[in-house]
Protein backbone atom coordinates (compact mmCIF):
# COMPACT_ATOMS: atom_id res chain seq x y z
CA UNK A 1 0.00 0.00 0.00
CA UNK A 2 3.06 2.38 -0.72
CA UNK A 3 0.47 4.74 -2.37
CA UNK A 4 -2.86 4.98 -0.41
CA UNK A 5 -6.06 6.38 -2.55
CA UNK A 6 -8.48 9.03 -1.48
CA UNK A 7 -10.84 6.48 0.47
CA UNK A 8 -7.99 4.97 2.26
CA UNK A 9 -6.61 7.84 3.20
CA UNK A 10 -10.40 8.47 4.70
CA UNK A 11 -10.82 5.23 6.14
CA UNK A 12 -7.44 5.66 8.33
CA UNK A 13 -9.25 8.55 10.11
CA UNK A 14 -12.18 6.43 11.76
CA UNK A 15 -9.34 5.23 14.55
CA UNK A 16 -11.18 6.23 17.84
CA UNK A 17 -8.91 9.59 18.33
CA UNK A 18 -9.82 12.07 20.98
CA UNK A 19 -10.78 15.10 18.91
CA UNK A 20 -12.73 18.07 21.00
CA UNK A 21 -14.76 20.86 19.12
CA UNK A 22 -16.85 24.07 20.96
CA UNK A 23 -16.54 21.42 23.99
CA UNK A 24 -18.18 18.76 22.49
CA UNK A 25 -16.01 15.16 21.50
CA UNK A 26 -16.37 14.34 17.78
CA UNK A 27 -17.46 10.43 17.21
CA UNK A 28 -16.04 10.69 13.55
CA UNK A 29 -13.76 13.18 12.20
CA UNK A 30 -14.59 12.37 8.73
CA UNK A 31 -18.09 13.09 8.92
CA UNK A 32 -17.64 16.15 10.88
CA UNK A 33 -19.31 19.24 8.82
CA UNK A 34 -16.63 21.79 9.38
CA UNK A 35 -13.46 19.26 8.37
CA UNK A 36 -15.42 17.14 5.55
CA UNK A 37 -14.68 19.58 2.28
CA UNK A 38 -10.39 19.93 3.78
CA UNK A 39 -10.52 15.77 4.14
CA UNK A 40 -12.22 15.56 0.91
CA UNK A 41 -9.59 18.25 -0.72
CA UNK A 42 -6.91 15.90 1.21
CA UNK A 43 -8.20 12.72 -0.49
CA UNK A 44 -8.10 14.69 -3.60
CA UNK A 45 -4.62 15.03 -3.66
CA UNK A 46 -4.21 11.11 -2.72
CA UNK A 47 -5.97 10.07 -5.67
CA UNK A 48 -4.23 12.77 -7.91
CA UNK A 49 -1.25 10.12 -7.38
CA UNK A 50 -3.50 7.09 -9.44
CA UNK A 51 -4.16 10.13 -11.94
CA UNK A 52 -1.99 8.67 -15.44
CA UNK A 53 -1.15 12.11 -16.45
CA UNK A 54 0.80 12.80 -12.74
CA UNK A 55 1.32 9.01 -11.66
CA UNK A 56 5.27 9.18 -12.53
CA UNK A 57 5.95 12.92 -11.16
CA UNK A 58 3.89 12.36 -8.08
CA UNK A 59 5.33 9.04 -7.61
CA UNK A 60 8.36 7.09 -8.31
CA UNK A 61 9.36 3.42 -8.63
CA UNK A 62 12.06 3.09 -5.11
CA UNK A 63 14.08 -0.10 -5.32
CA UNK A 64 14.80 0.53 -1.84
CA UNK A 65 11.56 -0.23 -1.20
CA UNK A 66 10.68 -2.53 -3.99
CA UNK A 67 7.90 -0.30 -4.97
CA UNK A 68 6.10 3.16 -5.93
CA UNK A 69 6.46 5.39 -3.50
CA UNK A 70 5.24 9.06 -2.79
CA UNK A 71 7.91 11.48 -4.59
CA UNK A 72 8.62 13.54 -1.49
CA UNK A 73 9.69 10.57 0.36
CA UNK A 74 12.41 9.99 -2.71
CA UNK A 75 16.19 11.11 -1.87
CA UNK A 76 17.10 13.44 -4.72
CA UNK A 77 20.45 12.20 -6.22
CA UNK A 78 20.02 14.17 -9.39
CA UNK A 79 19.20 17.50 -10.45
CA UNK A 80 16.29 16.09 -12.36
CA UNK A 81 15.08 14.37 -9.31
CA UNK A 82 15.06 17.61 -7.62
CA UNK A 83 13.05 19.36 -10.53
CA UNK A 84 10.44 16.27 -10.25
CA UNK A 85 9.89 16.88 -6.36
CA UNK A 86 8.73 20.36 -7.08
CA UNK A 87 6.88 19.73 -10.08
CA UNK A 88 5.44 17.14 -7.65
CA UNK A 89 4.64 19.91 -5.05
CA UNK A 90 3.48 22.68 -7.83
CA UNK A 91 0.34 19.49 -8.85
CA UNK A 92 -0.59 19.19 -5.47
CA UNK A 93 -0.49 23.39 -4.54
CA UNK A 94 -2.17 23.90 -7.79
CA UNK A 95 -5.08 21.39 -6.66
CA UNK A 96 -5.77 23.88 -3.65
CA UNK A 97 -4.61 27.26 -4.82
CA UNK A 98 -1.58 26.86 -2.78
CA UNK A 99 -4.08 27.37 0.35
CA UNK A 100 -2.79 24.02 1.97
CA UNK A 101 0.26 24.97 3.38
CA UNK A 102 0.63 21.53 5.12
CA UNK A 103 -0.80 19.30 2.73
CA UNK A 104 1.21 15.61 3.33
CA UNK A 105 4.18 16.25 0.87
CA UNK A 106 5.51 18.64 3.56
CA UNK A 107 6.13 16.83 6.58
CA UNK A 108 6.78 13.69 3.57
CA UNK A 109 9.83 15.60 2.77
CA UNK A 110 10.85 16.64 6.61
CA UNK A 111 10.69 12.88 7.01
CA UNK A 112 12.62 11.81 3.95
CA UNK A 113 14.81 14.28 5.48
CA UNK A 114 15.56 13.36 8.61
CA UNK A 115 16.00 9.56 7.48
CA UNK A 116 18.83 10.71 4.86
CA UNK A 117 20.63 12.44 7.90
CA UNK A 118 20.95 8.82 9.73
CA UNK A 119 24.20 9.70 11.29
CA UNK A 120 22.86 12.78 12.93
CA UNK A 121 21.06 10.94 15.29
CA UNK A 122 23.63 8.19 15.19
CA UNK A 123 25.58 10.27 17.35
CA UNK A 124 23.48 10.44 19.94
CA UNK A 125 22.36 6.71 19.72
CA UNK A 126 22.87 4.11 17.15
CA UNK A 127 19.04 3.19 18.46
CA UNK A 128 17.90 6.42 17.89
CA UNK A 129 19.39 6.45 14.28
CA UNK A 130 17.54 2.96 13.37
CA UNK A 131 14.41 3.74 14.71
CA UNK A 132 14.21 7.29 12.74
CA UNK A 133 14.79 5.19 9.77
CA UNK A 134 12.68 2.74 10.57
CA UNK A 135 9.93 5.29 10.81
CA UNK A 136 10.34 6.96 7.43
CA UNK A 137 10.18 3.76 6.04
CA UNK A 138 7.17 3.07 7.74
CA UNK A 139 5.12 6.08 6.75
CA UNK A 140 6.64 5.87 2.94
CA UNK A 141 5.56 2.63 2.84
CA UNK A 142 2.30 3.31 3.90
CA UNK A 143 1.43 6.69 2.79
CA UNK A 144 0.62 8.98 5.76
CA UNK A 145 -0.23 11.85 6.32
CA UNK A 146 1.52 13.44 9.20
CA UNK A 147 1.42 16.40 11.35
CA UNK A 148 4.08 18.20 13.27
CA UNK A 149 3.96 20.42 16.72
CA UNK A 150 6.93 22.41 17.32
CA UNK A 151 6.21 25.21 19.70
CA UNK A 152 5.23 25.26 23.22
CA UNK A 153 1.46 27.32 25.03
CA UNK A 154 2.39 31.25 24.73
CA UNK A 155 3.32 32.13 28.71
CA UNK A 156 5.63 34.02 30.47
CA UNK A 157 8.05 34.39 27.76
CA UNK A 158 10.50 36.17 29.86
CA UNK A 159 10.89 33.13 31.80
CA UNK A 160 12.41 29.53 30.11
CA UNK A 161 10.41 26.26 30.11
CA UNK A 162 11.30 25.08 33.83
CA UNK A 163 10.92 28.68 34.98
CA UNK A 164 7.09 28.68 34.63
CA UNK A 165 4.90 29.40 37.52
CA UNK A 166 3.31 25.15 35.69
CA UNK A 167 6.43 23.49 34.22
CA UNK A 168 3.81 20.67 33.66
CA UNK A 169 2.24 22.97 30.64
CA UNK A 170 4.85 22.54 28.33
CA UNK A 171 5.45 19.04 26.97
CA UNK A 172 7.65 17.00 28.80
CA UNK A 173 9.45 13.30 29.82
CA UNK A 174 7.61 12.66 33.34
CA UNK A 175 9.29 9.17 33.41
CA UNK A 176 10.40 6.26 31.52
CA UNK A 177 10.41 2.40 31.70
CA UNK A 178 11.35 -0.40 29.15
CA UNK A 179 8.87 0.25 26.66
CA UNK A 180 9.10 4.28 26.59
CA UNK A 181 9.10 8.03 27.62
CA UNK A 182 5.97 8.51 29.50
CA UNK A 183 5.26 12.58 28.03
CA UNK A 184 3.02 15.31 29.51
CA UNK A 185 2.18 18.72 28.73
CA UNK A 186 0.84 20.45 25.85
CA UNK A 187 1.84 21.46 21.87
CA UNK A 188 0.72 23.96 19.52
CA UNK A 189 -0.19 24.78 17.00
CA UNK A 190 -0.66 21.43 15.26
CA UNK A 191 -2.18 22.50 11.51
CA UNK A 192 -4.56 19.50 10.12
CA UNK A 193 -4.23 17.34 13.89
CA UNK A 194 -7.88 16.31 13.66
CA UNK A 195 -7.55 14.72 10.03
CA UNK A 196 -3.46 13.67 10.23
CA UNK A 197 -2.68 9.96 10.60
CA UNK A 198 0.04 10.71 12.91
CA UNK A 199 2.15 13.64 14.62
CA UNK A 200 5.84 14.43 14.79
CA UNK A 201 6.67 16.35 17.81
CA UNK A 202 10.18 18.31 18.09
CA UNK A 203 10.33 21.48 19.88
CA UNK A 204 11.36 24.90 18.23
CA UNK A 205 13.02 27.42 18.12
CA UNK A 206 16.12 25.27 18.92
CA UNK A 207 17.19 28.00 22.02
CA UNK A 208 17.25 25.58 24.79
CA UNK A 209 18.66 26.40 27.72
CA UNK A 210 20.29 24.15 30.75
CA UNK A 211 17.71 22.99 33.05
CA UNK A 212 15.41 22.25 30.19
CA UNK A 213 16.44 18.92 29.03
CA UNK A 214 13.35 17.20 30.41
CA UNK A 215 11.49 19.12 27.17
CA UNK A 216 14.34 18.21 24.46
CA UNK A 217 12.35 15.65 23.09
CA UNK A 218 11.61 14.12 19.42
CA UNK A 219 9.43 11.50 18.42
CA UNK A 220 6.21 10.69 16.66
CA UNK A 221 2.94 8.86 17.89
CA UNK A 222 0.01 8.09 15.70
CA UNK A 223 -3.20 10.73 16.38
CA UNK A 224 -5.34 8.00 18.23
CA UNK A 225 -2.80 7.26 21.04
CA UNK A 226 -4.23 6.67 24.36
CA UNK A 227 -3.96 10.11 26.36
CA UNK A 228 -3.30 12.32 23.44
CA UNK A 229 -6.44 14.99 23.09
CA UNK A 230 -6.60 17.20 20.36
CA UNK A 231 -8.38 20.74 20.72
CA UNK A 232 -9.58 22.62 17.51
CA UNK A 233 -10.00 26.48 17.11
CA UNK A 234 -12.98 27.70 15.70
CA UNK A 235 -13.30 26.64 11.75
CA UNK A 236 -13.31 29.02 9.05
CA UNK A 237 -15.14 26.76 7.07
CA UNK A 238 -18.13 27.62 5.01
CA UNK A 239 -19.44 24.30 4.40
CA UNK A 240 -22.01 23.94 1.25
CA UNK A 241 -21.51 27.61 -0.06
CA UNK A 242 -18.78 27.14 -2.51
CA UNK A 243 -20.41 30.11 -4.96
CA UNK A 244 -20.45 32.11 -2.50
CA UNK A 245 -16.92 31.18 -0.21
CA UNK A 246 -14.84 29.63 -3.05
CA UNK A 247 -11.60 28.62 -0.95
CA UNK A 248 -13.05 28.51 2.53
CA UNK A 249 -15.57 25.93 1.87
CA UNK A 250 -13.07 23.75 0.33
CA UNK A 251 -9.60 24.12 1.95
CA UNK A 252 -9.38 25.64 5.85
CA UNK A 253 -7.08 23.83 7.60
CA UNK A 254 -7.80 23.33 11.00
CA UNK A 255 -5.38 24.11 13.75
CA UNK A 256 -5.09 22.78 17.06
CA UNK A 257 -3.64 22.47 20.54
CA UNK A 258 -2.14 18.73 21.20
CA UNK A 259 -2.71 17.64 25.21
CA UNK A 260 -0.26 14.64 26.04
CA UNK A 261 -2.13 13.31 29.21
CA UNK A 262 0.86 10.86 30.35
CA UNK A 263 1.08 9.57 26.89
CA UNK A 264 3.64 6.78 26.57
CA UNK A 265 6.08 6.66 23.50
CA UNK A 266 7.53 3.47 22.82
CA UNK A 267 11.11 3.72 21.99
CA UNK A 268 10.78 2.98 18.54
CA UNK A 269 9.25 6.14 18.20
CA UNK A 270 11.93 8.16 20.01
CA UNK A 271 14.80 9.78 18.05
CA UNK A 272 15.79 11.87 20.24
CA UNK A 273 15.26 12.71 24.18
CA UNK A 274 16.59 14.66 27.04
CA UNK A 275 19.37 16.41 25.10
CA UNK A 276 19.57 19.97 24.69
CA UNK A 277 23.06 19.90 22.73
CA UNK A 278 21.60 17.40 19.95
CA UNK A 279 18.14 19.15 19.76
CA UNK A 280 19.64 22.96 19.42
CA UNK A 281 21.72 21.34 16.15
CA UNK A 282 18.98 19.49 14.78
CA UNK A 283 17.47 22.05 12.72
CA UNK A 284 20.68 22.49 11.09
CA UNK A 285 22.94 19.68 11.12
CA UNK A 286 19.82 17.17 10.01
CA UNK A 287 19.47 19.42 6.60
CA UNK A 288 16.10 19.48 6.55
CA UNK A 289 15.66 23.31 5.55
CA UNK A 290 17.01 22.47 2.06
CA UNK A 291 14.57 19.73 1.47
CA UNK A 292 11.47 21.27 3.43
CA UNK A 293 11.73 24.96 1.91
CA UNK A 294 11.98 23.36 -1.44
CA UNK A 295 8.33 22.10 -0.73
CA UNK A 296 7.57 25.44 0.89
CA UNK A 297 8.90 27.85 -1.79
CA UNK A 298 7.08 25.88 -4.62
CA UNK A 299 4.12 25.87 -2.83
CA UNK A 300 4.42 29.60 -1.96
CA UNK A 301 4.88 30.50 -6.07
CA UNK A 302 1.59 28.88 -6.80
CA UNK A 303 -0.71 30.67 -3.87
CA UNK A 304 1.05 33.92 -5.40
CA UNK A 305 0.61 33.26 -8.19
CA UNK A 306 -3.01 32.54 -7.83
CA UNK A 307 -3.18 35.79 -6.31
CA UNK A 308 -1.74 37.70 -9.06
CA UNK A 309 -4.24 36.28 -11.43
CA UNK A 310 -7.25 37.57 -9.02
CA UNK A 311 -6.01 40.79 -9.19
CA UNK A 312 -5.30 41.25 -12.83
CA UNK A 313 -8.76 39.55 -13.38
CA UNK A 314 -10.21 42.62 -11.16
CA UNK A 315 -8.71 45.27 -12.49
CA UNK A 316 -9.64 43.86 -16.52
CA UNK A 317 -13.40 43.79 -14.75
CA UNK A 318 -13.17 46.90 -13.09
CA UNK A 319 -11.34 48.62 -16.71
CA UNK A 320 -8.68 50.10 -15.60
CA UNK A 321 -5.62 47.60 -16.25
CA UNK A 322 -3.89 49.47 -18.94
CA UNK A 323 -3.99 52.54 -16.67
CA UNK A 324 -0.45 53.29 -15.57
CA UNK A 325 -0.45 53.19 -11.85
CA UNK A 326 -2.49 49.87 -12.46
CA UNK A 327 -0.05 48.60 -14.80
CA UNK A 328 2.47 49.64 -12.06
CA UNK A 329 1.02 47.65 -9.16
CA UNK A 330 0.65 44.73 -11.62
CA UNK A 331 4.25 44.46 -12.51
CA UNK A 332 5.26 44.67 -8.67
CA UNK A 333 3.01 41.74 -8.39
CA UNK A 334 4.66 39.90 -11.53
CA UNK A 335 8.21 40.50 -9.55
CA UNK A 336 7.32 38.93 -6.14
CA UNK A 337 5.78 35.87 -7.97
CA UNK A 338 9.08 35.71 -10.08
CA UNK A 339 11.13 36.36 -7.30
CA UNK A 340 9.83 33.58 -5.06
CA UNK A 341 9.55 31.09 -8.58
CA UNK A 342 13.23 31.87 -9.12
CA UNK A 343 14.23 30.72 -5.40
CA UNK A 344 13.70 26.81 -6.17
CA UNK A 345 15.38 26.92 -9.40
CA UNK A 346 18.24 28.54 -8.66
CA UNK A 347 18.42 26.30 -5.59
CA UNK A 348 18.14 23.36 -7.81
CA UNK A 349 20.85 24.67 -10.36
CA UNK A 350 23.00 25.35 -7.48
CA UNK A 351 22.47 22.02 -5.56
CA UNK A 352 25.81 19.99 -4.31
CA UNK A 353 26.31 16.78 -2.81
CA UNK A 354 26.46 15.85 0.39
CA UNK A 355 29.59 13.48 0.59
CA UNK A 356 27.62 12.10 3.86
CA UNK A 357 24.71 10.45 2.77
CA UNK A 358 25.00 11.31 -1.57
CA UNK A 359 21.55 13.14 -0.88
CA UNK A 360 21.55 15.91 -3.28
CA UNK A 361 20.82 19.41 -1.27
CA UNK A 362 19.51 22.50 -3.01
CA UNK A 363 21.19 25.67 -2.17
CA UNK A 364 20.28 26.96 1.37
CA UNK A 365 20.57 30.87 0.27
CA UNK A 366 18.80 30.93 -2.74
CA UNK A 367 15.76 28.85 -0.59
CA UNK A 368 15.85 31.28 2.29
CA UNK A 369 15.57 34.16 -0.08
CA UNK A 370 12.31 32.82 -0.34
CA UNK A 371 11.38 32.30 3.34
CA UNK A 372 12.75 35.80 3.87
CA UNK A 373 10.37 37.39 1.20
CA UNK A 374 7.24 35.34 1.03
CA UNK A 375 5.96 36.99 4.62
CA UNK A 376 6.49 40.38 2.75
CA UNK A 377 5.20 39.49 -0.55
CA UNK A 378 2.09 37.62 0.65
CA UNK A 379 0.60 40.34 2.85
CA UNK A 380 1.52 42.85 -0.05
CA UNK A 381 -0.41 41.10 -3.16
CA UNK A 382 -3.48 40.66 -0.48
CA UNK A 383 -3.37 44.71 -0.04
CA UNK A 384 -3.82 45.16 -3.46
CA UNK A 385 -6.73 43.44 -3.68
CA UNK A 386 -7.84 45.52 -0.89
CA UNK A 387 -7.17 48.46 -2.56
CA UNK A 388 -8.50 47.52 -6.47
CA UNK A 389 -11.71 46.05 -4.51
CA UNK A 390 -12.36 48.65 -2.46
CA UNK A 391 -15.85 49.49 -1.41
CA UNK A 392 -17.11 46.30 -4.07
CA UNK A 393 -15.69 44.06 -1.99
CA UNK A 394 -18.29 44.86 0.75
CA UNK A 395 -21.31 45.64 -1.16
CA UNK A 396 -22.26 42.04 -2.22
CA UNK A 397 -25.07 40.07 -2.20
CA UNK A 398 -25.51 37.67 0.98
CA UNK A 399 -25.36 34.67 -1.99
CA UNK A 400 -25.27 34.76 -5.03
CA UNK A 401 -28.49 32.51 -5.61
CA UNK A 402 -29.89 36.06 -5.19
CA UNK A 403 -29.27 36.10 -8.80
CA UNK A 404 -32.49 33.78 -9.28
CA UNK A 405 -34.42 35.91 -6.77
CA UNK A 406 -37.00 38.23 -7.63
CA UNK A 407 -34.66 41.68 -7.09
CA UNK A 408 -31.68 39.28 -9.87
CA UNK A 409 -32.42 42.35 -12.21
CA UNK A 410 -31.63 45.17 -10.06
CA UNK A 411 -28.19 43.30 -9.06
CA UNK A 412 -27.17 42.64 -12.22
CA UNK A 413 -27.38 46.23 -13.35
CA UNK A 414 -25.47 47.26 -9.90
CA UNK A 415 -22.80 44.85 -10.07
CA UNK A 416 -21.87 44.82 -13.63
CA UNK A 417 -18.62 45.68 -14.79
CA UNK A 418 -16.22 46.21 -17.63
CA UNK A 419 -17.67 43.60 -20.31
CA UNK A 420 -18.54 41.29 -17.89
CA UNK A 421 -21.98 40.22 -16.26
CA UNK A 422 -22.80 41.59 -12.60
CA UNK A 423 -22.70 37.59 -11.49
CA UNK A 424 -19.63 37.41 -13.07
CA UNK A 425 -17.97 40.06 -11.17
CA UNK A 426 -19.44 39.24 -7.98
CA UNK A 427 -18.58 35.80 -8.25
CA UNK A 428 -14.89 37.23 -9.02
CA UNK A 429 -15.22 39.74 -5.59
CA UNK A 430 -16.75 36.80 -3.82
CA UNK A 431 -13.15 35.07 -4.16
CA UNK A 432 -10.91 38.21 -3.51
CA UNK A 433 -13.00 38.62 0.17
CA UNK A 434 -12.79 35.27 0.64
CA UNK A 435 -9.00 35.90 0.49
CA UNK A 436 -8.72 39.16 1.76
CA UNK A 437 -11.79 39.66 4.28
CA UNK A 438 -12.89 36.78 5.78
CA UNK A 439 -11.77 35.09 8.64
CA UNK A 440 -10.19 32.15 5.75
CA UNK A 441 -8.08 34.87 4.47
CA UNK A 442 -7.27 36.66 8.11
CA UNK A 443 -5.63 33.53 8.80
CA UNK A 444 -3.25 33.04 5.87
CA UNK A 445 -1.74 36.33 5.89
CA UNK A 446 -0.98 35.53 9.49
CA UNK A 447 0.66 31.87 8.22
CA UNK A 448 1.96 33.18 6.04
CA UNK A 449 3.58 36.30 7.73
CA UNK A 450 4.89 33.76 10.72
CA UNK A 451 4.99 30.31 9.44
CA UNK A 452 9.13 30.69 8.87
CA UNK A 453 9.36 31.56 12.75
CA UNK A 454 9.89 35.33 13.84
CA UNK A 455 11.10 37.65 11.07
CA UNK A 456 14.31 39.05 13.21
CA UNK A 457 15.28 35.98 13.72
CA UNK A 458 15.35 34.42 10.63
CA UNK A 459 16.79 37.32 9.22
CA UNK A 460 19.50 37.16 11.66
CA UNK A 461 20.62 33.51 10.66
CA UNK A 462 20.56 34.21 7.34
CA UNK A 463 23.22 36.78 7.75
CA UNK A 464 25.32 34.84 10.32
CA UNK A 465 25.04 31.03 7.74
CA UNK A 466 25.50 33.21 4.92
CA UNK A 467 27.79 31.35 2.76
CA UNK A 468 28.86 33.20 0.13
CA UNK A 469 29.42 35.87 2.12
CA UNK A 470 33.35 35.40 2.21
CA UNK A 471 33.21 35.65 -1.91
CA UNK A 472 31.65 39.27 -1.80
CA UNK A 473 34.02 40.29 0.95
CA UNK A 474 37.20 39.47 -0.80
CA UNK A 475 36.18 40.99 -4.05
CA UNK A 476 35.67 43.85 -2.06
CA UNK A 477 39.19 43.67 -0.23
CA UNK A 478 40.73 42.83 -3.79
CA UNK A 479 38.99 45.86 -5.09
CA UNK A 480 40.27 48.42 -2.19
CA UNK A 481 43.88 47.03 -2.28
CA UNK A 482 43.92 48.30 -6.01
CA UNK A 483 43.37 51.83 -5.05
């Protein structure tokens, strides 16, 4: 079953997990209202891999594994492997208008990641190296769909993990026996929990601090493990009204808080525990950036880019996109969708070898060129839709079945616009507030503006790991010794 269909994929979920909602326990996650149309859009993309016109770029025959697998569980060796995985991630981003930002290729590729760095985790424990291996090949060979929790419950954050008035809130090693950790405390902000098969839990940033080795911890359970409760925010969903809430009734993600309630972790699902050195270098030293912002980037070029045609598409309606300061704000949006397209071939055509594991890596600075710029461009392309939308954007009908009500001629004459039909344009307004004014498109700016981690901080390390920045200097030097 190395690649699951749709209806397996949906069948996984009916497991007995502890899922909470407005108080209340769900029975079944997959007949839930507000999560039906994401699992549906999930099962979509599941199926897109029995599709003959993607089978062999969203799969890939794995001798390893004596079978097809998933391509973002493949190790890129070649440059055209590399090109594959992100015409891989481009099908699946294109399928949801790049509004999945952790659709299962993501945390595919952090996995296929961590497994190619073996002798990471080899230094801490031969054990711990084998059983992350073991793992990968266990959800490659069965197709999951996984989740990840990284950060800890926002609380005193002038004070470290042990410091807290609770250490018991953040997550945890209580005790241990000979099957596992025994884990208590609490993750967030787990995107897609209710609907994953299974969660990968490693704490970030990587700052830790003595004194907080207890919560250096990484490992992976599946979703219905006894003690582990998972608490949804309020959906964004608009289930059934897909005129009228294109991309919210078809592709909110729900987040939610993980509770581990003395959850036990057998050991073959530890990889690493109790160490602050190993878990600080992790980030780094397992390479997983490369490979994971690869997925990112790509994905990030196709929601712009499906932004850019929404607003050229409102200003032809409105008539005005041959005006100059139009064409102006058009060509700014052109350049951040270029500019974020260029990152993952650049990092492609600049990809070495790592003499480690052979794994071919793209280029870390053109990829973080990327994760530096999408939280600015993102936020920008949605403020000019604001701004071409303006006062249209508020003054639509409740639904557009209105159009078949008795008062369909008097909003067809309002709504009109530049050679199109008034149902046409509102149907075309209807999208930009779905992306730019509801509560749907509130909450991807904010992903999309924080998803990399805080801005100064990422910022920072791409200035301190910047690796070419010896080249510029001593062209420089060269240059002022010449004077």
């Amino acid at each position: 079953m190395a690649v699951r269909t749709g209806q397996q994929f949906i069948e996984g979920l009916r497991d007995g997990r502890e899922v909470w909602y407005n108080g209340e326990r769900i029975a079944d996650v997959t007949r839930f209202a507000p999560f039906e149309a994401s699992i549906k859009a999930l099962a979509n993309l599941y199926d897109l891999q029995h599709d003959p016109k993607y089978r062999d770029i969203l799969t890939v025959d794995c001798p390893e594994f004596g079978e097809r697998i998933a391509r973002p569980f493949e190790m890129p060796r070649t440059r055209e492997q590399l090109a594959l995985k992100r015409e891989s991630y481009r099908i699946w981003a294109e399928a949801t208008c790049g509004m999945m930002g952790r659709s299962p290729d993501f945390l595919n590729v952090m996995m296929a990641s961590l497994a190619a760095k073996r002798s990471f985790f080899a230094e801490f424990s031969p054990a711990r190296a084998e059983a992350m291996v073991n793992y990968y090949r266990h959800v490659a060979k069965h197709d999951l769909f996984l989740t990840h929790a990284l950060l800890d419950p926002q609380l005193d954050k002038g004070k470290a993990r042990h410091q807290q008035s609770e250490p018991d809130i953040c997550l945890r090693v209580i005790d241990r026996n000979q099957d596992g950790l025994i884990l208590h405390g609490i993750k967030r902000i787990a995107t897609a929990a209710p609907y994953a098969d299974e969660i990968l839990v490693w704490p970030f940033p990587p700052t830790f601090q003595p004194g907080e080795e207890p919560y250096a911890n990484v490992f992976a359970i599946p979703m219905n493990t006894k003690g582990l409760k998972t608490l949804c925010r309020p959906s964004f969903a608009h289930p059934g009204a897909r005129h009228d809430y294109p991309l919210s009734s078809q592709f909110d993600e729900m987040d939610a808080t993980v509770v581990f309630d003395h959850v036990l972790v057998p050991w073959d699902r530890v990889f690493l525990h109790e160490d602050i050195r190993f878990l600080n270098r992790m980030y780094k030293d397992s390479r997983m950036r490369e490979l994971t912002a690869h997925q990112t980037n790509a994905r990030l070029e196709t929601k712009l880019g499906f932004l850019y045609a929404v607003i050229l598409r409102m200003a032809e309606v409105s008539g005005i996109a041959s005006r100059p300061d139009i064409m102006e704000l058009l060509g700014e949006a052109v350049a951040c969708v270029e500019v974020i397209r260029s990152t993952t071939r650049s990092a492609e055509e600049q990809a070495t070898a790592d003499p480690d594991n052979g794994v071919l890596y793209p280029d870390l600075f053109a990829l973080q060129a990327g994760r530096a710029l999408g939280p600015v461009f993102y936020p920008k392309l949605v403020g000019m839709l604001r701004r071409l939308g303006g006062g249209g954007l508020i003054q639509m009908p409740v639904s557009l079945s209105e159009f078949d009500s008795p008062i369909a001629r008097e909003l067809e004459r309002s709504l009109r616009g530049a050679d199109v039909s008034g149902l046409d344009k509102a149907q075309l307004f209807k999208l930009a507030w779905d992306l730019c004014g509801t509560e749907f498109g509130a909450r991807h700016e904010l992903y999309e503006m924080n998803y990399a981690g805080d801005r100064s901080v990422l910022m920072a390390g791409i200035q301190r790991e910047y690796g070419r920045k010896q080249y510029y200097l001593d062209h420089l030097d060269r240059f002022m010794r010449a004077l």
